[in-house]
C-alpha atoms as a PDB file:
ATOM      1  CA  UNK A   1       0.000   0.000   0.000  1.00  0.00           C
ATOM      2  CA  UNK A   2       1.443   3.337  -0.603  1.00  0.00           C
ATOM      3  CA  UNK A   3       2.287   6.174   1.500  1.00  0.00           C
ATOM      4  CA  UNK A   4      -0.245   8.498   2.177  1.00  0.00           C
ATOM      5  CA  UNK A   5      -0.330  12.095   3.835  1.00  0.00           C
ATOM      6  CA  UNK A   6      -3.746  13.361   4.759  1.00  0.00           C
ATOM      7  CA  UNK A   7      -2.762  16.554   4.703  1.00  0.00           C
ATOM      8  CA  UNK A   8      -1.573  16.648   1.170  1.00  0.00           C
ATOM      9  CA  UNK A   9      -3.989  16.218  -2.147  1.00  0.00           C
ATOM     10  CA  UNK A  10      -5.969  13.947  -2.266  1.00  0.00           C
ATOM     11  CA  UNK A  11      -8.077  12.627  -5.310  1.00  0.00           C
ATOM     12  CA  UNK A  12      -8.815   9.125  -5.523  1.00  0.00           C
ATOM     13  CA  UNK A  13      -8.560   6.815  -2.641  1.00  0.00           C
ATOM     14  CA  UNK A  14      -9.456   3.227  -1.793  1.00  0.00           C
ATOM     15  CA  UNK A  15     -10.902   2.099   1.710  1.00  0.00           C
ATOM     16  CA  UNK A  16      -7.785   0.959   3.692  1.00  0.00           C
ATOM     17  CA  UNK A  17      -5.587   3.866   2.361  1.00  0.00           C
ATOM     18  CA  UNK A  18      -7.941   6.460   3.467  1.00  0.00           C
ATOM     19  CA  UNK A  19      -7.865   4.669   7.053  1.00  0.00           C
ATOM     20  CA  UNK A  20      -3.871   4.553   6.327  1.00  0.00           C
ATOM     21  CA  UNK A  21      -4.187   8.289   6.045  1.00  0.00           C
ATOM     22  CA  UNK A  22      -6.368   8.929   8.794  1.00  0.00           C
ATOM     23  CA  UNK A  23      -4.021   7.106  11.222  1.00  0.00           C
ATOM     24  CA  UNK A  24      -0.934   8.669   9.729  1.00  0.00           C
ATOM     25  CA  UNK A  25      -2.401  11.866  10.505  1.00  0.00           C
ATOM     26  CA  UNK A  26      -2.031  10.745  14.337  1.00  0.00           C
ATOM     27  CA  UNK A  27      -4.939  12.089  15.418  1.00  0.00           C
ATOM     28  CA  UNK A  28      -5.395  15.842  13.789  1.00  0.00           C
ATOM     29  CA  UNK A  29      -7.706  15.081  10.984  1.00  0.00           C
ATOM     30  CA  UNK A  30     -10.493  17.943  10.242  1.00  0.00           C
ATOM     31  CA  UNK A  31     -13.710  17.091   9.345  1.00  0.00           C
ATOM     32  CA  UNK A  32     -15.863  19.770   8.119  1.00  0.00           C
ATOM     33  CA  UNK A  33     -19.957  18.829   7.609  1.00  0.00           C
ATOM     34  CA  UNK A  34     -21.767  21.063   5.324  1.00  0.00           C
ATOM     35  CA  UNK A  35     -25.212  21.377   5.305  1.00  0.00           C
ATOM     36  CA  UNK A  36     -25.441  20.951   1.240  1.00  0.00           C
ATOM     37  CA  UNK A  37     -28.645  22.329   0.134  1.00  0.00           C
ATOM     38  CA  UNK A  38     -28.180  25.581   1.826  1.00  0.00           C
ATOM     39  CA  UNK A  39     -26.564  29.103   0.168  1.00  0.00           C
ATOM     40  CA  UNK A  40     -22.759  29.008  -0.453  1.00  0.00           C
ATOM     41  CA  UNK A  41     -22.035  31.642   2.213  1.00  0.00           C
ATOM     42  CA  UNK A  42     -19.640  33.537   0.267  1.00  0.00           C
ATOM     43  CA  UNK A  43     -21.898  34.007  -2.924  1.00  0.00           C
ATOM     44  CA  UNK A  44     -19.714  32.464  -5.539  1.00  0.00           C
ATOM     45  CA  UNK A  45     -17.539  30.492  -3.422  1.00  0.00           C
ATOM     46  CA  UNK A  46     -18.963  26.827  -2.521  1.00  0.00           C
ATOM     47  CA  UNK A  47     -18.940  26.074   1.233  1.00  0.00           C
ATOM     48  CA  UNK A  48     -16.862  23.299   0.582  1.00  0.00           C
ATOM     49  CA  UNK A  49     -14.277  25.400  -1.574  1.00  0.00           C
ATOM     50  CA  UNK A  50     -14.471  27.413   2.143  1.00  0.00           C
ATOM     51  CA  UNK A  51     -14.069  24.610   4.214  1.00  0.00           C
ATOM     52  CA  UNK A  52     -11.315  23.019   2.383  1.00  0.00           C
ATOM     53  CA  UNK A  53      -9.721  26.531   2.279  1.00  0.00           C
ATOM     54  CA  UNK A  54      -9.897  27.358   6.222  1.00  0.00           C
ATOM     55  CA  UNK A  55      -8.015  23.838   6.745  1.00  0.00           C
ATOM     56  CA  UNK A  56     -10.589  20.977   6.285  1.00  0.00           C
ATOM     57  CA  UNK A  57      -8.881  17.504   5.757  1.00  0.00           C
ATOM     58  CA  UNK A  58     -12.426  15.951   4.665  1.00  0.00           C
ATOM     59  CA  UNK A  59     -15.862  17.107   3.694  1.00  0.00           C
ATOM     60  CA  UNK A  60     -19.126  15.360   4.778  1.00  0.00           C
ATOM     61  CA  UNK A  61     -22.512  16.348   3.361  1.00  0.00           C
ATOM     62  CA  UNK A  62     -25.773  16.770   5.185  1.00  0.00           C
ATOM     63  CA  UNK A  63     -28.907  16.930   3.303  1.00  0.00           C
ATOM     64  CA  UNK A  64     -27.368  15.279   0.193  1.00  0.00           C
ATOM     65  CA  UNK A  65     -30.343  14.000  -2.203  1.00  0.00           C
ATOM     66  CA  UNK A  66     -27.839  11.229  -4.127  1.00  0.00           C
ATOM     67  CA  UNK A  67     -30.569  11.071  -7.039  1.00  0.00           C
ATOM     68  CA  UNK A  68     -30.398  15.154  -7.196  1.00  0.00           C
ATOM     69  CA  UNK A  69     -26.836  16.299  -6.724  1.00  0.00           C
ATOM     70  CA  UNK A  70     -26.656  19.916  -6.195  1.00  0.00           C
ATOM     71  CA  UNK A  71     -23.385  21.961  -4.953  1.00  0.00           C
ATOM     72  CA  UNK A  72     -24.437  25.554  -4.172  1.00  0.00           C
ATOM     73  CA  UNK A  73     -21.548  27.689  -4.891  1.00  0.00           C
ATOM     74  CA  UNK A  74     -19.597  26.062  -7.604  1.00  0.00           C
ATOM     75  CA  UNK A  75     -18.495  28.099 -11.030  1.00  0.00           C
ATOM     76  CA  UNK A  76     -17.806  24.635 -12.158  1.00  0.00           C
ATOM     77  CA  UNK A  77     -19.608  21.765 -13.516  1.00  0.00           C
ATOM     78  CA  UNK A  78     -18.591  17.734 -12.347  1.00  0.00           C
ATOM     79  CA  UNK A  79     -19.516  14.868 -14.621  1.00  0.00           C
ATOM     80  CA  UNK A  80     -18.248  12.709 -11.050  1.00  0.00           C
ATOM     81  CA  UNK A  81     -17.673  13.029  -7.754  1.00  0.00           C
ATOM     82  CA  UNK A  82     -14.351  11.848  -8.599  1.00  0.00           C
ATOM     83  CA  UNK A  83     -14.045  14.908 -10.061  1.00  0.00           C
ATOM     84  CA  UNK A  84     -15.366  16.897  -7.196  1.00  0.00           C
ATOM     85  CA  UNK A  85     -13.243  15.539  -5.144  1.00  0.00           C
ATOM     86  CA  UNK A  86     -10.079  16.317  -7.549  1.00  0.00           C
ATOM     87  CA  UNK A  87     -11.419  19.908  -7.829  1.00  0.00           C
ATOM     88  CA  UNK A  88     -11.383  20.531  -4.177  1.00  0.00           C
ATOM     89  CA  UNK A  89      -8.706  18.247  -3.309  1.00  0.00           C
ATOM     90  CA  UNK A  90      -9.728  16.283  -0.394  1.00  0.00           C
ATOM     91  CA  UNK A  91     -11.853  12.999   0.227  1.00  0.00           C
ATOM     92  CA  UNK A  92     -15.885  13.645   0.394  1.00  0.00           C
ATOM     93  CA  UNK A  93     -18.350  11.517   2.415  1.00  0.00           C
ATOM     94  CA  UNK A  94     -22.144  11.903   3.264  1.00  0.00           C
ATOM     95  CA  UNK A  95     -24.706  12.137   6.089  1.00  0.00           C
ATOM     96  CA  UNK A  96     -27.565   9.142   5.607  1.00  0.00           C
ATOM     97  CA  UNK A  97     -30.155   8.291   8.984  1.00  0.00           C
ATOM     98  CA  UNK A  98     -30.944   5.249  10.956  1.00  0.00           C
ATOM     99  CA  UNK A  99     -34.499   6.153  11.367  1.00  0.00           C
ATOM    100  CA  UNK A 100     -37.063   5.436  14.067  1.00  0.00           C
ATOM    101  CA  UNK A 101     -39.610   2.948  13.251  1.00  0.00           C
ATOM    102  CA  UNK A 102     -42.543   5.460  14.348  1.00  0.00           C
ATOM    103  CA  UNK A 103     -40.951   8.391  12.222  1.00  0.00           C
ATOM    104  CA  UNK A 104     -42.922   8.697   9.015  1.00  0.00           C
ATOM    105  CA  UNK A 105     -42.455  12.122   7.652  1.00  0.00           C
ATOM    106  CA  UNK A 106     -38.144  12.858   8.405  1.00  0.00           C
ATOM    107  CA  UNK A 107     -35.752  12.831   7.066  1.00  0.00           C
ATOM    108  CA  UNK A 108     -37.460  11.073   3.737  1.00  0.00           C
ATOM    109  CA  UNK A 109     -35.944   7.780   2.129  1.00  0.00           C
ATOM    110  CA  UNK A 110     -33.694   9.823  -0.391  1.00  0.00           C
ATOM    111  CA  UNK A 111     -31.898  10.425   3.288  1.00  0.00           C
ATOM    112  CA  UNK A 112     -32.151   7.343   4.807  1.00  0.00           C
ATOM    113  CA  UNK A 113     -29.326   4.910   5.493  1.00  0.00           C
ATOM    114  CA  UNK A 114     -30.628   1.811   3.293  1.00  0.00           C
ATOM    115  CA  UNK A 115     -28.707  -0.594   1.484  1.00  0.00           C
ATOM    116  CA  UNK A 116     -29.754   1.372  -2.066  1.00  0.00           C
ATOM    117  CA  UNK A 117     -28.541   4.583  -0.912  1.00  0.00           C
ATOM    118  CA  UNK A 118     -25.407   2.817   0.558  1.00  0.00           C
ATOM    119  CA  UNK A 119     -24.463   1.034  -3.025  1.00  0.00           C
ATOM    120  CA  UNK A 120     -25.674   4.848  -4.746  1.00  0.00           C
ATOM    121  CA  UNK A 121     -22.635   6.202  -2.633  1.00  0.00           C
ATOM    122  CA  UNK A 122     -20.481   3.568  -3.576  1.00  0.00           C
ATOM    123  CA  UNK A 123     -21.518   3.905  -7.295  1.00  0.00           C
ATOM    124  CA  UNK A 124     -21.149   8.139  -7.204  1.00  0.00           C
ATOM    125  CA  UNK A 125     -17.623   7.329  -5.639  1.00  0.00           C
ATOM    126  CA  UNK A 126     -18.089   9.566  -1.994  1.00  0.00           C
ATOM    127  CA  UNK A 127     -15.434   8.174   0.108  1.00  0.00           C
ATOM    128  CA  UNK A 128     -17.010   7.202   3.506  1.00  0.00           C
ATOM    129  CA  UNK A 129     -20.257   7.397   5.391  1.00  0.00           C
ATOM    130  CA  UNK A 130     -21.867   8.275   8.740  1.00  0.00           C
ATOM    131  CA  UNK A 131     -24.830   6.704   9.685  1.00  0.00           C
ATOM    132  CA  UNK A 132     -27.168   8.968  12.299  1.00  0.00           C
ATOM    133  CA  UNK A 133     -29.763   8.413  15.135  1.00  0.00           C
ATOM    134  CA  UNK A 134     -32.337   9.966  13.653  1.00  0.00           C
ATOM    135  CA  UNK A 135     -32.745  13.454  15.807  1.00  0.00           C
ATOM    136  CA  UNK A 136     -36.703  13.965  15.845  1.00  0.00           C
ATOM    137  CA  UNK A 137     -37.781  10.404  17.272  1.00  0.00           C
ATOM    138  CA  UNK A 138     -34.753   9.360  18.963  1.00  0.00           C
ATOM    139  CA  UNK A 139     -33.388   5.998  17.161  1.00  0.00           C
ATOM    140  CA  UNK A 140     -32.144   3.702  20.134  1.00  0.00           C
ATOM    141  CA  UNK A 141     -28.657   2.408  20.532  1.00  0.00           C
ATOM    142  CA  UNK A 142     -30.231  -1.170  19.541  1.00  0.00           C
ATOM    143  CA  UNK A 143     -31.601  -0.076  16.352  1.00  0.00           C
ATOM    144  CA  UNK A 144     -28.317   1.318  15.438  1.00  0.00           C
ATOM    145  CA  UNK A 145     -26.552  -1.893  15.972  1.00  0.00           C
ATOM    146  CA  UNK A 146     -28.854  -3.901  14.272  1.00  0.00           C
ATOM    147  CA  UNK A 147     -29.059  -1.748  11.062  1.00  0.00           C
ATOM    148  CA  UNK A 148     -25.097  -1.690  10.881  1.00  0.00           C
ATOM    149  CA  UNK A 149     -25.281  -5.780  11.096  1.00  0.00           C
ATOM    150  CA  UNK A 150     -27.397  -5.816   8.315  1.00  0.00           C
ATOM    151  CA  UNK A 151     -25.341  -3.694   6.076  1.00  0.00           C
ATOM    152  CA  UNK A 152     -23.902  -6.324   3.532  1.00  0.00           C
ATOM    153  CA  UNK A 153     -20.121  -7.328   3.653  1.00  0.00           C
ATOM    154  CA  UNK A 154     -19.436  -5.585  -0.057  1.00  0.00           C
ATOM    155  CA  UNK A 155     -21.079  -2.056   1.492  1.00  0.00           C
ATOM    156  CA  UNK A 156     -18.923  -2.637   4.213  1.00  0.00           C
ATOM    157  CA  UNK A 157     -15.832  -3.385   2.154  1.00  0.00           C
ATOM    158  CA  UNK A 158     -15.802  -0.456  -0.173  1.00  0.00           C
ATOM    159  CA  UNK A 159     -16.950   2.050   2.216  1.00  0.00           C
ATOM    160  CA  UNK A 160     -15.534   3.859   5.328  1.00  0.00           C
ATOM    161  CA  UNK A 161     -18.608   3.882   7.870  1.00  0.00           C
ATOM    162  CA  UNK A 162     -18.644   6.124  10.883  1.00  0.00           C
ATOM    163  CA  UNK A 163     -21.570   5.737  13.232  1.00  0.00           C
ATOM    164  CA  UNK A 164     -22.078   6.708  17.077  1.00  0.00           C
ATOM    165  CA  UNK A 165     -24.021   9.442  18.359  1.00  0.00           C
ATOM    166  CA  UNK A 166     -22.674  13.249  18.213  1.00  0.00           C
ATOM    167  CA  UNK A 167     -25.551  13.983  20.746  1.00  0.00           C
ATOM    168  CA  UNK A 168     -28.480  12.184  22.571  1.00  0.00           C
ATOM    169  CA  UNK A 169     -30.786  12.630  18.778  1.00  0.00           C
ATOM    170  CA  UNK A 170     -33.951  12.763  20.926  1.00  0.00           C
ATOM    171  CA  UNK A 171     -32.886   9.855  23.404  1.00  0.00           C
ATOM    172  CA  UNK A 172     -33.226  10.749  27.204  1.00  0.00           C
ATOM    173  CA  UNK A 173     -31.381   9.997  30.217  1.00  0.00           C
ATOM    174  CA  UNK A 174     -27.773  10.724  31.847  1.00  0.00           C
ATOM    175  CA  UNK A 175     -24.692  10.302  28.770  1.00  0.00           C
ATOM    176  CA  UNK A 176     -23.077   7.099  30.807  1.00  0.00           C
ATOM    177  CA  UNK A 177     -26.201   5.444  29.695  1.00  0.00           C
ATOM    178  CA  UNK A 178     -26.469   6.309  26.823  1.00  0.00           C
ATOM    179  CA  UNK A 179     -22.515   6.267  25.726  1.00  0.00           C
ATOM    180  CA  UNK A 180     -21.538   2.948  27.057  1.00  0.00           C
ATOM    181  CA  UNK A 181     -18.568   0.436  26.093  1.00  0.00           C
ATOM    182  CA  UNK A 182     -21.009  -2.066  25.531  1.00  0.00           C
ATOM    183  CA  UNK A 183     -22.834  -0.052  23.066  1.00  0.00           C
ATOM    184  CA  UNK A 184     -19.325   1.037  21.532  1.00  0.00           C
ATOM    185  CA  UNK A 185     -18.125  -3.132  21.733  1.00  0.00           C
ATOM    186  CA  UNK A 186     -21.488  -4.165  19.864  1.00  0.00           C
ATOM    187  CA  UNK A 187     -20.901  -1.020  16.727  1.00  0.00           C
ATOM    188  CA  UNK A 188     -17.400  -2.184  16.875  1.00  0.00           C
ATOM    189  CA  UNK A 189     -18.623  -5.820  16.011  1.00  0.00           C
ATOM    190  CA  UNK A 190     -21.533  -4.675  13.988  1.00  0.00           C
ATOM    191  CA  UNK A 191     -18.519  -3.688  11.368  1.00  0.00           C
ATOM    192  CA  UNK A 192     -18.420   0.053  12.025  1.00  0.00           C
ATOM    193  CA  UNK A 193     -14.420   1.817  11.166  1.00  0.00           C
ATOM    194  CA  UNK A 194     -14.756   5.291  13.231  1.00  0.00           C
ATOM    195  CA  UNK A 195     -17.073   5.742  16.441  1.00  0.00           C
ATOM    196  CA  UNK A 196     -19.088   8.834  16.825  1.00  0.00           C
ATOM    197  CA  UNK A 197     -18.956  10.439  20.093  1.00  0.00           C
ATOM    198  CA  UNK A 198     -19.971  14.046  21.782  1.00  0.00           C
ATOM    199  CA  UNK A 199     -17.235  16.311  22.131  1.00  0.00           C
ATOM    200  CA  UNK A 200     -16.207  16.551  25.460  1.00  0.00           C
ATOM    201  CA  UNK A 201     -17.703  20.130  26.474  1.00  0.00           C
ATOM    202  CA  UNK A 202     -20.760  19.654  24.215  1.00  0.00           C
ATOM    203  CA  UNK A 203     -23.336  17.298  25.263  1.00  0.00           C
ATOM    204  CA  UNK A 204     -24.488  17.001  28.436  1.00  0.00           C
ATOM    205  CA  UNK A 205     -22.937  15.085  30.904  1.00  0.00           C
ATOM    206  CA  UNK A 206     -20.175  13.928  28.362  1.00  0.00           C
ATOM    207  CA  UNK A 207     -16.718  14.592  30.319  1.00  0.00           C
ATOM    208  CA  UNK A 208     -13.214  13.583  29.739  1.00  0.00           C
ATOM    209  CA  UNK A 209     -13.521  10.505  31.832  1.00  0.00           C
ATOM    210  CA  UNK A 210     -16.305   8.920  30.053  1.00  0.00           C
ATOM    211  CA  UNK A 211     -15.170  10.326  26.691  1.00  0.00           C
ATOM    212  CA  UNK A 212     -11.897   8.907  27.391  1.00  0.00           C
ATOM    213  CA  UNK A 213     -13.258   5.458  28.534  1.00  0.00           C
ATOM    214  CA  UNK A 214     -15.013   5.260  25.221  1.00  0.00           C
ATOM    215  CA  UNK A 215     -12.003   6.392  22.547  1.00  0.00           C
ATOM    216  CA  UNK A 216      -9.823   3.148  24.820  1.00  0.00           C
ATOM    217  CA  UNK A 217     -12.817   0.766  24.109  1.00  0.00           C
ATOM    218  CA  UNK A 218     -13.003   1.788  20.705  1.00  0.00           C
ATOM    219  CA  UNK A 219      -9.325   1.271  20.572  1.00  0.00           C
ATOM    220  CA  UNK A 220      -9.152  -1.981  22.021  1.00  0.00           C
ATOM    221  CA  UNK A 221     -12.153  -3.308  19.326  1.00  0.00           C
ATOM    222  CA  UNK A 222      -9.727  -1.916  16.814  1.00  0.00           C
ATOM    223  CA  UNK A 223     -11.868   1.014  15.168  1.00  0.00           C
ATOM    224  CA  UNK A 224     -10.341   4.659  15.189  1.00  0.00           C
ATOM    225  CA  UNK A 225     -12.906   7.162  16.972  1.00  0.00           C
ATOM    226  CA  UNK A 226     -14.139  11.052  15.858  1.00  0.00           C
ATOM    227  CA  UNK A 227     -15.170  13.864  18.232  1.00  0.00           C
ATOM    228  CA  UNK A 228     -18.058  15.776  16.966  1.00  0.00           C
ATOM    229  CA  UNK A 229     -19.312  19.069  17.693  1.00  0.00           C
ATOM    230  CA  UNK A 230     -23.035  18.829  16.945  1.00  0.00           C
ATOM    231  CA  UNK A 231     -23.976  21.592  19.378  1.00  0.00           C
ATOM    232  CA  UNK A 232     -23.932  25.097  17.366  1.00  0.00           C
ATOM    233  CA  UNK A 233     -21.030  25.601  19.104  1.00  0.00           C
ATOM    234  CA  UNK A 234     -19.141  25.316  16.258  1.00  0.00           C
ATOM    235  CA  UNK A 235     -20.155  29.017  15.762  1.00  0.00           C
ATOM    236  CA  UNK A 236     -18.052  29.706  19.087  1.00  0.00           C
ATOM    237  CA  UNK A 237     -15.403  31.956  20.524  1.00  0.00           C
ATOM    238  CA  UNK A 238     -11.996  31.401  20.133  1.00  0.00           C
ATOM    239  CA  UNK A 239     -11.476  30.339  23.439  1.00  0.00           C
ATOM    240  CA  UNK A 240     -14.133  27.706  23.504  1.00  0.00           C
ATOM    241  CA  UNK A 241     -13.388  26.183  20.289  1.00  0.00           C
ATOM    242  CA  UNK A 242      -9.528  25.827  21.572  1.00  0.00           C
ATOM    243  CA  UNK A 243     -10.482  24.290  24.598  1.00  0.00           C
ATOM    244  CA  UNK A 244     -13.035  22.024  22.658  1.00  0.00           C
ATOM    245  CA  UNK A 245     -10.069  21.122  20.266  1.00  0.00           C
ATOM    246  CA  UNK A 246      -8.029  20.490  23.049  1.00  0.00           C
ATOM    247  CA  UNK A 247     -10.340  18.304  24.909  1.00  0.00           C
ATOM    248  CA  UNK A 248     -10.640  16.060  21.542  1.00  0.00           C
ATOM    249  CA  UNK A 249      -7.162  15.999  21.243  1.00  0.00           C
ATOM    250  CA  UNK A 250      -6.454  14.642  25.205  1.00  0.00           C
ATOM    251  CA  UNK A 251      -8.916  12.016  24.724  1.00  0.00           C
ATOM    252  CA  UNK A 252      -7.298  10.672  22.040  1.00  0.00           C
ATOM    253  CA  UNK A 253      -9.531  10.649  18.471  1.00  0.00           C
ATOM    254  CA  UNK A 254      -8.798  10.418  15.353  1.00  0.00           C
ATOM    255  CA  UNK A 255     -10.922  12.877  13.703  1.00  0.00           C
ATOM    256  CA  UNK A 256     -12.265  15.997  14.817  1.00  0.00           C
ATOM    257  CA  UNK A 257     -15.916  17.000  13.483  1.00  0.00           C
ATOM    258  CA  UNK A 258     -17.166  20.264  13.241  1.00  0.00           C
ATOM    259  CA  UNK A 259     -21.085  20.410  12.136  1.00  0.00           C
ATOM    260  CA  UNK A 260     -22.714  22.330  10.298  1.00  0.00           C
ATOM    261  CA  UNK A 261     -24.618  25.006  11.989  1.00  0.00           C
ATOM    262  CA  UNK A 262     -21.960  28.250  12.469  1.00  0.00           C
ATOM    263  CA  UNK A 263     -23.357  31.673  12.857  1.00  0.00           C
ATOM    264  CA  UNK A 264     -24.811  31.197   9.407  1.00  0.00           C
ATOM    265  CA  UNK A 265     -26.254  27.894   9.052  1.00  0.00           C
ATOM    266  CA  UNK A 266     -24.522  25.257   6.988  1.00  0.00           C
ATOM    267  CA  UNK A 267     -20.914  25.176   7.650  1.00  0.00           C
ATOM    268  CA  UNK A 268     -19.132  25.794  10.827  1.00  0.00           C
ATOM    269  CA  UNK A 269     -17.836  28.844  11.316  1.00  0.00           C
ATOM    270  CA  UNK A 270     -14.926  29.392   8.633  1.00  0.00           C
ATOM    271  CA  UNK A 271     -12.250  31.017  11.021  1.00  0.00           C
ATOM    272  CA  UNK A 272     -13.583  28.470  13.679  1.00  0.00           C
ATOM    273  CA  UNK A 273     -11.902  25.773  11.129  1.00  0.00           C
ATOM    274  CA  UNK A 274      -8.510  27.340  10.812  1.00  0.00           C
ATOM    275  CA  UNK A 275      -8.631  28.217  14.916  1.00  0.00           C
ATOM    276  CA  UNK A 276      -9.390  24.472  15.517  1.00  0.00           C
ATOM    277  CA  UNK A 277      -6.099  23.126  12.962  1.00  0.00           C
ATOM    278  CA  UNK A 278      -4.088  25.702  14.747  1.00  0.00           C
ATOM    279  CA  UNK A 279      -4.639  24.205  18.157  1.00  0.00           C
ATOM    280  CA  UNK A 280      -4.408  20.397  17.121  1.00  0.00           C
ATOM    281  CA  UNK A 281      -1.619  21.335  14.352  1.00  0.00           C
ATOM    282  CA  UNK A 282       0.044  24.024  14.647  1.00  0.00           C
ATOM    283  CA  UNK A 283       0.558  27.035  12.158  1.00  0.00           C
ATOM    284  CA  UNK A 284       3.053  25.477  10.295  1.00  0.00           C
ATOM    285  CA  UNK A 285       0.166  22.494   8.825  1.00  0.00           C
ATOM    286  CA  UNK A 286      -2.419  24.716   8.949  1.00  0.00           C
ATOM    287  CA  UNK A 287      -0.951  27.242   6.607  1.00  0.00           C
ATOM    288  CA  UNK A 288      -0.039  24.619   4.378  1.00  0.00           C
ATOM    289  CA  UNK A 289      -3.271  22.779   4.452  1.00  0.00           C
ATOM    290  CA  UNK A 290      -4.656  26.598   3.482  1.00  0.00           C
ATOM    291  CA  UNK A 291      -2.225  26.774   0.731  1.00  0.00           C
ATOM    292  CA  UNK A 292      -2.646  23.611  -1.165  1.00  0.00           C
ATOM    293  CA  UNK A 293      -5.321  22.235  -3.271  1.00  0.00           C
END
């Protein structure tokens, strides 16, 4: 397998060598998730031209209708999302929901997580996938696990799947309930790559203890883990996003997300992106993340 830097180009990459890359990156990968079918909030700029600019390492899209692609923004035109992905020179993946049974009206089926939307992202070439609780009627834990064990093998070959919960998506009750190794073992053995869990700082209840007892169980079922920041607060101060990086970064992920609801829904916060790579990276791969394409 060859060599890969994260926070170089990237076109084209296959499943293992984008975990390769991840890991390589030793835990400062950026993950920027972009609300797609709102406004590019510079006009003529796409938001994910913005992210990608401000120091994104990937790109995932909310609200992507994979029968309808649409990328506000763009001067250009893309016959692929090969090409997409060439153009703005990182790997792309895409939001899809693990619905409640009794919800019958969100997020629709062009949004759910089923096995023809998974091989329609395989087909369109997006690089990985994160399968959601459903926010509105509060998917359990269970149904998570059991959708993931249906996924076939060949989805789960070609594709990079993230799954977890970046909040409690409508479930109540104290986060040590709800975030448990257990839970984490079972997604682990479901056939998940990256576990989803709160920020530390963003949900309630979720501290560095219990964050930190998750990322080592995680570890120790051999999947990587991603910090997400699912709470607006991605449209922060300075101060809290640096302590928010920070707390990711003690913890010990592998990716840090930041959603997609900044002071202007639909991206985080552009500066909020470079502040965030300058506390896990440093200036020097910032800047140079900033600079390349």
């Amino acid at each position: 397998m060859r060599t890969i830097d994260l926070f170089s180009v990237q076109n084209k990459l296959e499943k293992l060598e984008l975990i390769q890359a991840i890991k390589n990156s030793k835990g400062r990968t950026i993950l920027a998730e972009l609300f797609i079918s709102k406004p590019a909030l510079l006009g003529d700029v796409s938001n994910m031209e913005a992210a990608r600019a401000f120091g994104a390492d990937l790109l995932l899209l909310n609200d992507m209708d994979l029968s309808n692609l649409k990328f506000p923004g763009f001067k250009s035109t893309f016959k692929s999302i090969d090409d997409l992905k060439t153009y703005v020179g990182c790997p792309i993946g895409i939001d899809l929901y693990i619905i409640h049974p009794d919800n019958t009206g969100w997020p629709g089926p062009q949004l759910e997580a089923t096995i023809i939307n998974l091989e329609k992202a395989i087909e369109l070439g997006f690089d990985f996938v994160n399968l959601v609780a459903d926010p509105d009627e509060g998917a359990t834990n269970e149904q998570l696990i059991n959708h993931i064990n249906e996924i076939p093998d060949p989805i789960k070959e070609q594709l990079v799947i993230i799954s977890g919960r970046m909040n409690f998506a409508g479930l109540t009750g104290h986060a040590a309930e709800i975030f448990t190794t257990e839970f984490v073992e079972k997604l682990a053995k479901a056939g998940i790559d990256i576990l989803l869990l709160p920020t530390p700082g963003t949900a309630q209840g979720m501290d560095m203890t219990l964050a930190r007892k998750l990322v080592q169980a995680a570890n120790s079922s051999g999947i990587m883990t991603m910090s997400g920041i699912g709470s607006s607060q991605e449209g922060s101060d300075d101060f809290t996003i640096r302590n928010l990086a920070m707390n990711a970064r003690m913890i010990g992920v592998d990716i840090h997300h930041l959603g997609d609801a900044g002071y202007v829904s639909g991206m985080p916060t552009p500066e909020n992106i470079m502040t965030y790579s300058v506390a896990i990276k440093g200036k020097r791969h910032t800047y140079r993340k900033m600079a390349r394409r």
